[in-house]
C-alpha atoms as a PDB file:
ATOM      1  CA  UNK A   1      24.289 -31.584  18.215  1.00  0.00           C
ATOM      2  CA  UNK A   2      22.278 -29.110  20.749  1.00  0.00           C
ATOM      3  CA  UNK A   3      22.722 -25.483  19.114  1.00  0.00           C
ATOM      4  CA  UNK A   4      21.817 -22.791  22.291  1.00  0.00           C
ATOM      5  CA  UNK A   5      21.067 -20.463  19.874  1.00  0.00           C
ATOM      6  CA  UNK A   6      18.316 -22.393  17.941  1.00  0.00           C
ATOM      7  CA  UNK A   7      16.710 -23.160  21.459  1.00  0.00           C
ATOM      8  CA  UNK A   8      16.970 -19.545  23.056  1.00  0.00           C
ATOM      9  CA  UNK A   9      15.333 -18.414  19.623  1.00  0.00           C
ATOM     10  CA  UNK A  10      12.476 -21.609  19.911  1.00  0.00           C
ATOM     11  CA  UNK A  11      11.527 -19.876  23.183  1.00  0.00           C
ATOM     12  CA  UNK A  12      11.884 -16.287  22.401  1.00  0.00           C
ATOM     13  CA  UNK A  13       9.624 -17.207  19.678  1.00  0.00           C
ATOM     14  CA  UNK A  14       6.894 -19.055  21.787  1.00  0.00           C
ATOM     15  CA  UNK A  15       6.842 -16.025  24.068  1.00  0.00           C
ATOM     16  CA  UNK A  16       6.041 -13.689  21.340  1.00  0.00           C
ATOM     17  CA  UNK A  17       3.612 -15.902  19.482  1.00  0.00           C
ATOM     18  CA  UNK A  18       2.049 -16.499  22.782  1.00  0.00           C
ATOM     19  CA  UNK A  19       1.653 -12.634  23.198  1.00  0.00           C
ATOM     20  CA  UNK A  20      -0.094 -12.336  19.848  1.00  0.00           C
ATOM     21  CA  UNK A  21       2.872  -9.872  19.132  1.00  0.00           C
ATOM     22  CA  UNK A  22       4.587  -9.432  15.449  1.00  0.00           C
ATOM     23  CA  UNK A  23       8.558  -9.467  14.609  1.00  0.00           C
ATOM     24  CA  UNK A  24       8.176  -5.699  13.651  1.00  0.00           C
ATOM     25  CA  UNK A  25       6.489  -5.048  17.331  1.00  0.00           C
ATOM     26  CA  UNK A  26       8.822  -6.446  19.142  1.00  0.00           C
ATOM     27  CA  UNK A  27      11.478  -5.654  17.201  1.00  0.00           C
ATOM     28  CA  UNK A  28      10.988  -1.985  17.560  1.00  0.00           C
ATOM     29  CA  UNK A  29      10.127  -1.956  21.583  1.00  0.00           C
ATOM     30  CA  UNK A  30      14.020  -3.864  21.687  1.00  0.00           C
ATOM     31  CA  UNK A  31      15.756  -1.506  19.320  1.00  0.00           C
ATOM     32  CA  UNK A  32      16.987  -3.980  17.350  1.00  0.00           C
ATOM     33  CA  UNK A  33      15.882  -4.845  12.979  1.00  0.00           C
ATOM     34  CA  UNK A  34      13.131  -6.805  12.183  1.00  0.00           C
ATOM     35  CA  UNK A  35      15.913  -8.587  10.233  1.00  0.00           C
ATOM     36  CA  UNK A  36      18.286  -9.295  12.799  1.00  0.00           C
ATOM     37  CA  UNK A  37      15.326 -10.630  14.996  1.00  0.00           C
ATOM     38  CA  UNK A  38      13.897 -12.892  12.992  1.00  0.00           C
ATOM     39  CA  UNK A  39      17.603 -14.383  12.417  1.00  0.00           C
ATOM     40  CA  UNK A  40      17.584 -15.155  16.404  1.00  0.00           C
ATOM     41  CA  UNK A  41      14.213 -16.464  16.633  1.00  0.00           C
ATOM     42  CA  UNK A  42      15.544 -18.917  13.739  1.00  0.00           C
ATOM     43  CA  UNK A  43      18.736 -19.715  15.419  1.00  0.00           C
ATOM     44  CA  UNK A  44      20.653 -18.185  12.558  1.00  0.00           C
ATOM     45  CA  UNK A  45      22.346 -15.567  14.822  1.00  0.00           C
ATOM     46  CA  UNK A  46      23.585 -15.763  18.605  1.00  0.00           C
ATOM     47  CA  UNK A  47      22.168 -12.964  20.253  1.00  0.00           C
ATOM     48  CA  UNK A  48      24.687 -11.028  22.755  1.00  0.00           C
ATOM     49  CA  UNK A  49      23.411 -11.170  26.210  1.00  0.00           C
ATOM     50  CA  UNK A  50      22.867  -7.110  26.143  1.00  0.00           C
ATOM     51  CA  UNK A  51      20.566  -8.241  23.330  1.00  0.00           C
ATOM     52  CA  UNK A  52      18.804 -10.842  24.623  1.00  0.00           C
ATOM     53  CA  UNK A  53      18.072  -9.126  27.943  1.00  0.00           C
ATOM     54  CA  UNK A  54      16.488  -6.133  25.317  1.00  0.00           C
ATOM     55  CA  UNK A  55      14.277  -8.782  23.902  1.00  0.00           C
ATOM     56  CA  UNK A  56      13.776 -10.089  26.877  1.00  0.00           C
ATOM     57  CA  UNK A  57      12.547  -6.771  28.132  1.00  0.00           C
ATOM     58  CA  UNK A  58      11.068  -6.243  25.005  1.00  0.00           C
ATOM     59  CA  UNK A  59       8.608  -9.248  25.678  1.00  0.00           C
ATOM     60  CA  UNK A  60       8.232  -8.535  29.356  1.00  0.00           C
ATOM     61  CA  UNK A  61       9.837 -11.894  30.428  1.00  0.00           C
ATOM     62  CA  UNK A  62      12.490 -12.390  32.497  1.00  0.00           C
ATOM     63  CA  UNK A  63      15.908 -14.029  31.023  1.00  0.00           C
ATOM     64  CA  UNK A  64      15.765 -16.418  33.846  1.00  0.00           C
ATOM     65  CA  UNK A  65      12.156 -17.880  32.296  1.00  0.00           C
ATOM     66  CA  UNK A  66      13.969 -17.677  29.130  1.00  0.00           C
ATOM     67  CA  UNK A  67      17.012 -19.757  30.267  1.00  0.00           C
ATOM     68  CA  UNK A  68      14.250 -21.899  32.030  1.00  0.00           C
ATOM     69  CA  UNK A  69      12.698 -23.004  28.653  1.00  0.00           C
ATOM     70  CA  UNK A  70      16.277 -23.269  27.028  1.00  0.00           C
ATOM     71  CA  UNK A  71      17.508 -25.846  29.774  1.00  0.00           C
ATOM     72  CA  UNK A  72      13.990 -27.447  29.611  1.00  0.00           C
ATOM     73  CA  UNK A  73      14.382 -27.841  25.577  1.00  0.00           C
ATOM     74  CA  UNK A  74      18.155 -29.335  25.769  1.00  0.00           C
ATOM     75  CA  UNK A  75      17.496 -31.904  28.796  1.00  0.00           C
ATOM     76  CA  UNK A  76      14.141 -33.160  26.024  1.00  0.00           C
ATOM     77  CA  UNK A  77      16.966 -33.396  23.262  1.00  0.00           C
ATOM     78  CA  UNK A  78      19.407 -34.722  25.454  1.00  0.00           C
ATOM     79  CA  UNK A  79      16.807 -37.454  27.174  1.00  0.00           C
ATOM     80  CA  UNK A  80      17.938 -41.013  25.928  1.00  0.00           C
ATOM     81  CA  UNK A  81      16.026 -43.044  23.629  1.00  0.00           C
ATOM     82  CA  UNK A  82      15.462 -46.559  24.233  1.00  0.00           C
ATOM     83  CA  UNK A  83      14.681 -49.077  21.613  1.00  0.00           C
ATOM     84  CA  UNK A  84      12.689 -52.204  22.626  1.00  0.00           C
ATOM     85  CA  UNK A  85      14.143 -55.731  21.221  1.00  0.00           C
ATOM     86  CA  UNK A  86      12.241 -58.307  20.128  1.00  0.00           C
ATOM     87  CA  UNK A  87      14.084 -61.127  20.603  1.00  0.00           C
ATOM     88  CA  UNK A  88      11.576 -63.486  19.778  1.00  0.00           C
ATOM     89  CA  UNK A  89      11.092 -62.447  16.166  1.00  0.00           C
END
């Protein structure tokens, strides 16, 4: 099962990490807890969109790249996976 919320934290994640930026500095540029952050980078908690677009700002990346990354993540998960047969075993 694809969980949005896991995803949209995966890439909120990857954009801070990328950054070099801690929880508590991003955190505190989007008004929201450390706490309640670290829940939507883990997928733990659905972020309203007011929020995301304050971590968004927060981060200085647009929710489109955001949503870009999310539909990138679920089309991987959602990719088939093929199995090859041996039939001659």
């Amino acid at each position: 099962m694809i969980l949005l919320r896991s995803h949209i934290g995966s890439a909120l994640r990857a954009s801070r990490v990328s950054q070099g930026r801690t929880l508590r500095d991003v955190a505190k540029s989007a008004r929201v807890s450390l706490g309640y952050l670290s829940e939507v980078e883990r997928g733990q908690k659905e972020a309203s969109s007011e929020l995301l677009n304050s971590i968004c700002n927060a981060l200085d990346v647009s929710l489109g790249e955001v949503l870009l990354m999310v539909a990138t993540q679920v089309r991987t998960h959602e990719a088939p996976t093929l199995t090859v047969v041996d039939d001659a075993a």
